[in-house]
Every structure is written in structure tokens, then in C-alpha cells.
Protein backbone atom coordinates (compact mmCIF):
# COMPACT_ATOMS: atom_id res chain seq x y z
CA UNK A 1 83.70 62.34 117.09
CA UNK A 2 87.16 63.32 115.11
CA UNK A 3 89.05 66.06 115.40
CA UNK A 4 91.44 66.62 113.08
CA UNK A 5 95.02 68.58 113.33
CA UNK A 6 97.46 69.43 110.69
CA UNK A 7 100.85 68.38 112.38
CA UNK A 8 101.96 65.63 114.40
CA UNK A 9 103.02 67.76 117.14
CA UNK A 10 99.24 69.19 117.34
CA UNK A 11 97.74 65.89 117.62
CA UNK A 12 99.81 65.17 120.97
CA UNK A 13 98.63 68.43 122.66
CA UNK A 14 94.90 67.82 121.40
CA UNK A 15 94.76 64.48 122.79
CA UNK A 16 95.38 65.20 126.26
CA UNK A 17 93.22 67.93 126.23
CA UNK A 18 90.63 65.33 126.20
CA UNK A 19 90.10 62.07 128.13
CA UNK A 20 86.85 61.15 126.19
CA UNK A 21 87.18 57.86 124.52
CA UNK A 22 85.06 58.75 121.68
CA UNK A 23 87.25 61.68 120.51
CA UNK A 24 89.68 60.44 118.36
CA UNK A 25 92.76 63.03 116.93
CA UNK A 26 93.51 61.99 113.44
CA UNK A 27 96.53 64.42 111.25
CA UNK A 28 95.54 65.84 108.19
CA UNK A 29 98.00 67.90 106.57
CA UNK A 30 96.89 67.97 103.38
CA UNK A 31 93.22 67.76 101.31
CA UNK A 32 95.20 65.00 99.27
CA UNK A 33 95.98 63.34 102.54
CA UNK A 34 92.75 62.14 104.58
CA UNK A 35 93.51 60.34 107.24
CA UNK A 36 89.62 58.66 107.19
CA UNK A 37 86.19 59.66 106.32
CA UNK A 38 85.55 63.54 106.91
CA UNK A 39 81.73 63.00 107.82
CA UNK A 40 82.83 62.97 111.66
CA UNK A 41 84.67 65.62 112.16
CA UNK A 42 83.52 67.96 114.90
CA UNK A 43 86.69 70.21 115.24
CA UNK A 44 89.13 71.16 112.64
CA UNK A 45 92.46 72.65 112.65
CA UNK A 46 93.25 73.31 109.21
CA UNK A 47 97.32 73.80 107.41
CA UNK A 48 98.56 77.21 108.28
CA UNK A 49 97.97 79.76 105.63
CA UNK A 50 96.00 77.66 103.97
CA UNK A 51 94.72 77.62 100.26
CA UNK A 52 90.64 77.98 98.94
CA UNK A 53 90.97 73.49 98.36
CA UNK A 54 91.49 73.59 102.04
CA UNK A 55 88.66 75.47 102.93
CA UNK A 56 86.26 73.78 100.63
CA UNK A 57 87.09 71.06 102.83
CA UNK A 58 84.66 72.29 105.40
CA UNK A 59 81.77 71.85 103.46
CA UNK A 60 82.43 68.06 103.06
CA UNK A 61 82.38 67.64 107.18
CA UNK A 62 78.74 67.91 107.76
CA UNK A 63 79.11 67.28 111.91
CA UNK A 64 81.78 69.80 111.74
CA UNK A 65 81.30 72.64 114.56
CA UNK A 66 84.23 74.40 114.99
CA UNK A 67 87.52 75.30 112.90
CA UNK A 68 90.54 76.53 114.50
CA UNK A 69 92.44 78.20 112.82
CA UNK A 70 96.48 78.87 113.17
CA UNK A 71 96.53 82.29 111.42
CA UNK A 72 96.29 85.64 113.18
CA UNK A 73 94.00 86.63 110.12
CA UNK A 74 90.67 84.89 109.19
CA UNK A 75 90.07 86.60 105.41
CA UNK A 76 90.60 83.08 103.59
CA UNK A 77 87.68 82.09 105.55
CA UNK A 78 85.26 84.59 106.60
CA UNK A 79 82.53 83.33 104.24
CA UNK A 80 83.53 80.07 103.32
CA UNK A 81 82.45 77.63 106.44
CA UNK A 82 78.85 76.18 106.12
CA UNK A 83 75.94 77.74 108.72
CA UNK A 84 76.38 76.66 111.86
CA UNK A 85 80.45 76.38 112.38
CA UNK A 86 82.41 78.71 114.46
CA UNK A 87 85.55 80.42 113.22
CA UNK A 88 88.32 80.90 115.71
CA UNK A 89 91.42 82.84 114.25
CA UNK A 90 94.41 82.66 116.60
CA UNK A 91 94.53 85.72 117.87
CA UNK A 92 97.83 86.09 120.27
CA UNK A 93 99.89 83.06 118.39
CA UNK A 94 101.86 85.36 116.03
CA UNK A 95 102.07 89.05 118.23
CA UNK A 96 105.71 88.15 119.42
CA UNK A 97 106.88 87.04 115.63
CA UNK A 98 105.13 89.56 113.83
CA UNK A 99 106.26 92.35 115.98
CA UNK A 100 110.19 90.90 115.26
CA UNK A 101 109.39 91.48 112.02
CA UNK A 102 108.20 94.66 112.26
CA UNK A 103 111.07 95.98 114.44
CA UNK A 104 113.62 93.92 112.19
CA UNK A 105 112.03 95.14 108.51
CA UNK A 106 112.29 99.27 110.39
CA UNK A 107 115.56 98.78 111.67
CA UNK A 108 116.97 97.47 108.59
CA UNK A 109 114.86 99.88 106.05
CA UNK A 110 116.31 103.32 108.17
CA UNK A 111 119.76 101.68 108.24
CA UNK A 112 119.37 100.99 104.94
CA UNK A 113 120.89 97.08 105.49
CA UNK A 114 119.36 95.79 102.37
CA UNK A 115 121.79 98.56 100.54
CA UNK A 116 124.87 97.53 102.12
CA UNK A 117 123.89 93.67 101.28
CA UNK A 118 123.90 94.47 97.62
CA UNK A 119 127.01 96.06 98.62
CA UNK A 120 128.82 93.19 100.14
CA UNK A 121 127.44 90.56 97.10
CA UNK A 122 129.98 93.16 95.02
CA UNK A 123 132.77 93.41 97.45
CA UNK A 124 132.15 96.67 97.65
CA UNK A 125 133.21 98.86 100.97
CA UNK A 126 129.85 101.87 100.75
CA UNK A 127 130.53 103.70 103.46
CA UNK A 128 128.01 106.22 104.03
CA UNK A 129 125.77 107.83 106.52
CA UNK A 130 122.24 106.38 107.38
CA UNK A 131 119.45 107.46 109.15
CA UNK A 132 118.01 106.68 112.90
CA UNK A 133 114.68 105.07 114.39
CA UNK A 134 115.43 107.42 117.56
CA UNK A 135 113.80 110.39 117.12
CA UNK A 136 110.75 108.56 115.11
CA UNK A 137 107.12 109.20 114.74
CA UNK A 138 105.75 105.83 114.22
CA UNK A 139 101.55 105.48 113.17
CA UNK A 140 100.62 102.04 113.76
CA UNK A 141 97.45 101.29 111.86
CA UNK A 142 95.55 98.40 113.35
CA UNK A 143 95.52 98.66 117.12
CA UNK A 144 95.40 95.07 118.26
CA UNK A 145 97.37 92.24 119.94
CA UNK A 146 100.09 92.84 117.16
CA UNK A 147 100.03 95.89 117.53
CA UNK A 148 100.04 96.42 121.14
CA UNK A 149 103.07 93.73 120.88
CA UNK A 150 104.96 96.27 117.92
CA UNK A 151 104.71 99.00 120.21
CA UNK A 152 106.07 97.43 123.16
CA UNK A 153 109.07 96.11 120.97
CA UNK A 154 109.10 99.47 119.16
CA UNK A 155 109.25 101.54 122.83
CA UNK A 156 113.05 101.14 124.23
CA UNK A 157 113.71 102.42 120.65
CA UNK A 158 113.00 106.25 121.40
CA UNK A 159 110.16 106.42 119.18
CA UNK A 160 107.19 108.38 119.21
CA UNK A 161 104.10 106.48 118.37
CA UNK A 162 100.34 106.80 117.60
CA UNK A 163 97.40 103.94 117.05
CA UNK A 164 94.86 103.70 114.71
CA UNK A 165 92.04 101.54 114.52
CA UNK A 166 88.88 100.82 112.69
CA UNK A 167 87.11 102.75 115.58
CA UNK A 168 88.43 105.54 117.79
CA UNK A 169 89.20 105.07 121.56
CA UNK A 170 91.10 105.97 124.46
CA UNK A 171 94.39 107.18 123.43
CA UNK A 172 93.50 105.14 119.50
CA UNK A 173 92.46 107.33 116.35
CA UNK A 174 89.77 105.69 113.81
CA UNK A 175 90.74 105.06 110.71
CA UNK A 176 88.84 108.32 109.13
CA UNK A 177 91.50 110.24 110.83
CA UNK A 178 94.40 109.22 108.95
CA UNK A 179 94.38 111.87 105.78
CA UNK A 180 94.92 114.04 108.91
CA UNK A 181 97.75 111.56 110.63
CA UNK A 182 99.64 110.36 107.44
CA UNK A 183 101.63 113.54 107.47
CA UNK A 184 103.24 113.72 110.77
CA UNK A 185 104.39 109.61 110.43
CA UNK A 186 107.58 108.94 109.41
CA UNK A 187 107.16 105.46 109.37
CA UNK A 188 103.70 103.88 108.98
CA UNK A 189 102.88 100.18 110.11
CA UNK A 190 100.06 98.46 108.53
CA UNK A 191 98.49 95.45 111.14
CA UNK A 192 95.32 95.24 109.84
CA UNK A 193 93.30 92.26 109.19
CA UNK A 194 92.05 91.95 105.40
CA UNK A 195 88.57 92.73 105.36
CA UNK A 196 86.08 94.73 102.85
CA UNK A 197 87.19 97.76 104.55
CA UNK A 198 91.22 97.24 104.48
CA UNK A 199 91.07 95.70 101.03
CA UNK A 200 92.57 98.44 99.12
CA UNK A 201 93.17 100.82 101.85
CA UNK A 202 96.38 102.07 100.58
CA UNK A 203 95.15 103.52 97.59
CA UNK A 204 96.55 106.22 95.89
CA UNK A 205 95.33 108.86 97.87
CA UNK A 206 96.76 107.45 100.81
CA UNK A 207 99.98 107.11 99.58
CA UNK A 208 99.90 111.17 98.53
CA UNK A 209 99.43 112.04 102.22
CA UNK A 210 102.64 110.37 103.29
CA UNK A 211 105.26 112.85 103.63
CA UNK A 212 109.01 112.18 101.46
CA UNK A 213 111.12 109.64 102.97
CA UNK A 214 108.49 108.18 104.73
CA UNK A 215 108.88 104.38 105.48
CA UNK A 216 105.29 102.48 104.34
CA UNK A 217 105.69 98.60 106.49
CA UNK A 218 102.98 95.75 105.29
CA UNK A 219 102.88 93.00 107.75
CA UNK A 220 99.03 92.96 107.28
CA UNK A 221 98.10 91.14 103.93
CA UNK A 222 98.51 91.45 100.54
CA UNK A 223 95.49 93.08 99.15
CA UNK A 224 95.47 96.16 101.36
CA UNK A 225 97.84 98.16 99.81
CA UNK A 226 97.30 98.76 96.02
CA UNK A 227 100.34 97.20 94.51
CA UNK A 228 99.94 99.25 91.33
CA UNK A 229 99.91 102.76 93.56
CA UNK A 230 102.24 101.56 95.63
CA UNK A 231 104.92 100.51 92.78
CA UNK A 232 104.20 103.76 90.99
CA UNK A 233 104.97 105.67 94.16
CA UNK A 234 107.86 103.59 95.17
CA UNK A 235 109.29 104.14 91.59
CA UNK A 236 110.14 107.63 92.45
CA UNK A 237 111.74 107.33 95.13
CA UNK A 238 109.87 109.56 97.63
CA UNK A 239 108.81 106.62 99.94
CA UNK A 240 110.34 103.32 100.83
CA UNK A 241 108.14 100.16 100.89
CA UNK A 242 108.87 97.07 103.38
CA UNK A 243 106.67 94.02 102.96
CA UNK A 244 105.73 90.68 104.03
CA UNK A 245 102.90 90.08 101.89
CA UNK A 246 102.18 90.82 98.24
CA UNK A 247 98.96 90.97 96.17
CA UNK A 248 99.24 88.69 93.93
CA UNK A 249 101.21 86.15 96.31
CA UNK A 250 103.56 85.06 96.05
CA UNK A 251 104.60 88.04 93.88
CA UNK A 252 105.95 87.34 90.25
CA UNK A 253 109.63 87.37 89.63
CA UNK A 254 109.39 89.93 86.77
CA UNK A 255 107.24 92.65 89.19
CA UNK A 256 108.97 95.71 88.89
CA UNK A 257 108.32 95.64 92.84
CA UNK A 258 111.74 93.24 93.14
CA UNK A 259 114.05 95.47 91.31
CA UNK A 260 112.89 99.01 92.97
CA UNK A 261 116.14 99.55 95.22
CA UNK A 262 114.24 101.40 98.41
CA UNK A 263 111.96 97.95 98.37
CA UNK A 264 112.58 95.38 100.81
CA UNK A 265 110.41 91.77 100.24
CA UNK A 266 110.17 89.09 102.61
CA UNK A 267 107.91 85.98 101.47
CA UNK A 268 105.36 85.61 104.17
CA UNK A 269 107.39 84.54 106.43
CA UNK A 270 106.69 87.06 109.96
CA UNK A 271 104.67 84.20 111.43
CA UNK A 272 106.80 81.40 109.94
CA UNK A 273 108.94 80.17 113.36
CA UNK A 274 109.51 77.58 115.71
CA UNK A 275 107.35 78.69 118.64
CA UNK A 276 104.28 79.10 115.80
CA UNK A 277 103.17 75.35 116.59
CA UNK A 278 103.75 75.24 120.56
CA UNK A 279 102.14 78.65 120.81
CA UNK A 280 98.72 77.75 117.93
CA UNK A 281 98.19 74.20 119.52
CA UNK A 282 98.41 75.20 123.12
CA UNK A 283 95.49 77.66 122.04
CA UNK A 284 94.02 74.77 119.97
CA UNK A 285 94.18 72.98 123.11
CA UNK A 286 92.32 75.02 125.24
CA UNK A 287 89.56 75.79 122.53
CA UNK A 288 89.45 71.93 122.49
CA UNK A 289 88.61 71.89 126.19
CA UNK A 290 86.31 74.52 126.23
CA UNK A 291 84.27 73.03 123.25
CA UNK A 292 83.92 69.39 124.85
CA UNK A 293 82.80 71.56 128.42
CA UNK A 294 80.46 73.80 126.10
CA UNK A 295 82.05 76.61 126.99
CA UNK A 296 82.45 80.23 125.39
CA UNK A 297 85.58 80.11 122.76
CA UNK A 298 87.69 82.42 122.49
CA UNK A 299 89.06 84.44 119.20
CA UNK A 300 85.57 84.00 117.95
CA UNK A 301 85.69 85.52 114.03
CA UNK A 302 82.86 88.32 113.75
CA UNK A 303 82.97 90.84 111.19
CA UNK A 304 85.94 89.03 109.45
CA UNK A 305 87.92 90.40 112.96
């Protein structure tokens, strides 16, 4: 039985999580770079963020059973693994970097820091006043680990804020609620996983509801905000748009999207830090150890969730 990693460091962790002799950890960063045969992989965890060649790579591991992935969202793969194979995402590996993100894209959106870096690349002294996150009312939309991590982050920050999920609870509004919430939020985080639902979910219409000066934050994916509404909309100025993701990604360098001065772009890089591969191969450990026990995984990928 194989089981294959993407990183060196991975392939330490994984093989003391087991002690059978048959298991053997092999490295395979790359679908160009096989470290042997494919046929006996069991468990697979597959390049971070990675691209469809990778995940055609599933079908050619017919023993394969379980693929664990290092990404909080699953949408490159819901679908693509043959009958049979669970999908692990990895839930909890990214809350604490993509709620720095978060925090760090606000902060420097109401303080207007990408302005006075423009500034300083002309020598130029723009004093001025800026606006405060104290004071905010903050509408998360997607009410899980991140989220619950954003908040927390978000809290000591005098900030008022309200969940939203795909399905009311306790103290969380459903998504059909927001026409109702958009108005009230002046700065909207979107932590949603990219699913049928999400795709698109910042249409037009959405983006009408907000109210002027509102602050729009995409640490989600991609694809869930309409780029072409959310240009147009950005272009007048009654919004500003922070993102971490693009749709198409990366996002071309002639996009009007770059040049729109109350847009801030990172390139995918919230999850993109040093504790990423201790945190996503401890987890890959444990899944390891509960697979060989046949034991219940955990993050188990249902509904593209």
C-alpha cells in the first residue's frame, strides 16, 4: 500500500503515523514527477491548490481510497475522484491565516494604506483623514471555521458583526436573508466555499443592495463574485473591492480590475504561510491513522462543503 504526499516535510509526519511495514510514503509533488507506479496508492495528498492534471491523477490510482486534501475548499474536486474515494478538505488548516488576511485586507482598505503606498512610490507626503473599523457593522457571509476565526480576530476591534450561512441558526442568518442584511453592512466578508450555489453569488443585484462606501472582502474564491458586476460597480466608485482570488485566476494584467484605485489585489496568497504544512500534515496525519484503524475521517466533503 502507498501513500503518497506532496512535500518532503509531509512524508516525515505520515510515516510515523504508521508502523505498518507495508505502507510505504513516497513524495509526489508534481503529475510530471512520479515517484513509482500509481496503481497502489491507497491515500493521496495531492499539491496545494492544485490544477484539473492533478486531479485527473486520481483516476489513474485504481486502489486509491482516500485523498486528503490541503485546501480549506474542495470545488477543484467535488466531482472529479472516481466512485468509491473519500474527499477530505482541510477544514481548520487555514482559519488562523485566512482570518489575518481578512483583518489585514479591512484594516488597510478603511485606512486606505494601499493609497498612501502609491503615495510613498511618488515621494509624495498625502496627508489626509481616513476612516475607522471601530464603530463597524461587519456581515460575514459563510459562518464556518474561518469565519468563526474572522470574528474572533475581528472582535477586540469594536466592531459590530452578523453571520450568514447557507442555512439559518442560532444567532446565523441564511443566505435568503441577505437582500434584507446587505444594507446595514458596512463591510461585507465573503468565506464561502465555491459551490453551485456561491458560484456567482455576487451578482449584480447583490452588489445594488450594498450601501455607498461599503467595503465588499473576497477571501472565498474566484467565481463567486461576478467580476464583470463587480468591476462595473467598483468603476464608480461607490464601493471598494478587496480580494484574494480572481475569476479568471490569476487575473490578467490588462483587467481594468488592477488599475481601479479603491481595488486592492492580493494573488492567492491568505493560505500561503509557514505554519500551512505543519498545520495540513498534522491533520494528514491523523486522517492517516484513522484510515489504517478504519475509523470515521474527519472533514469528510459532502455537498461540495
Amino acid at each position: 500500500m502507498k501513500i503518497w504526499v506532496a512535500h518532503e516535510y509531509g512524508s516525515e509526519l505520515l510515516r510515523a503515523a504508521t508502523a505498518r511495514p507495508e505502507a510505504v510514503v513516497e513524495v509526489m509533488p508534481a503529475p510530471g514527477e512520479l515517484p513509482s507506479d500509481p496503481d497502489d496508492v491507497a491515500f493521496w495528498v495531492p499539491p496545494f491548490l492544485a490544477r484539473p492534471e492533478v486531479t485527473a491523477l486520481a483516476h489513474r490510482m485504481p486502489k486509491l481510497r482516500v485523498v486528503q486534501l490541503l485546501s480549506a475548499g474542495a470545488d477543484a474536486w467535488t466531482g472529479r475522484v472516481p466512485e468509491g474515494v473519500t474527499l477530505c478538505d482541510a477544514r481548520g488548516v487555514h482559519d488562523s491565516s485566512t482570518a489575518e488576511w481578512v483583518v489585514g485586507a479591512v484594516l488597510a482598505c478603511v485606512r486606505e494604506f494601499p493609497s498612501f503606498a502609491r503615495a510613498q512610490e511618488r515621494g509624495e507626503w498625502a496627508y489626509r483623514r481616513t476612516d475607522e473599523l471601530a464603530g463597524k457593522r461587519v456581515l460575514i457571509v459563510g459562518s464556518g471555521s474561518i469565519g468563526r476565526a474572522t470574528e474572533a480576530r475581528l472582535a477586540p476591534f469594536d466592531v459590530e458583526v452578523t453571520r450568514v450561512a447557507r442555512r439559518p441558526r442560532e444567532g446565523v442568518h441564511g443566505v435568503g436573508e441577505l437582500p434584507r442584511l446587505l444594507p446595514d453592512a458596512d463591510v461585507v466578508v465573503l468565506l464561502v466555499p465555491l459551490t453551485p450555489e456561491t458560484r456567482g453569488l455576487v451578482s449584480a443585484e447583490f452588489l445594488s443592495h450594498l450601501r455607498d462606501g461599503a467595503l465588499l472582502v473576497n477571501a472565498a474564491r474566484g467565481p463567486v463574485v461576478d467580476t464583470e458586476a463587480v468591476t462595473a460597480t467598483a468603476r464608480t466608485g461607490r464601493i471598494a473591492y478587496a480580494t484574494d482570488v480572481t475569476d479568471p485566476e490569476p487575473l490578467p494584467p490588462d483587467h481594468e480590475l488592477w488599475r481601479l484605485p479603491n481595488v486592492f489585489i492580493t494573488p492567492h496568497v491568505a493560505g500561503s504561510v509557514p505554519g500551512l504544512w505543519r498545520r495540513g500534515y498534522t491533520l494528514a496525519a491523523s486522517q492517516l491513522r484513522r484510515f489504517l484503524a478504519e475509523e470515521p475521517l474527519d472533514n469528510v466533503v459532502t455537498d461540495g462543503y
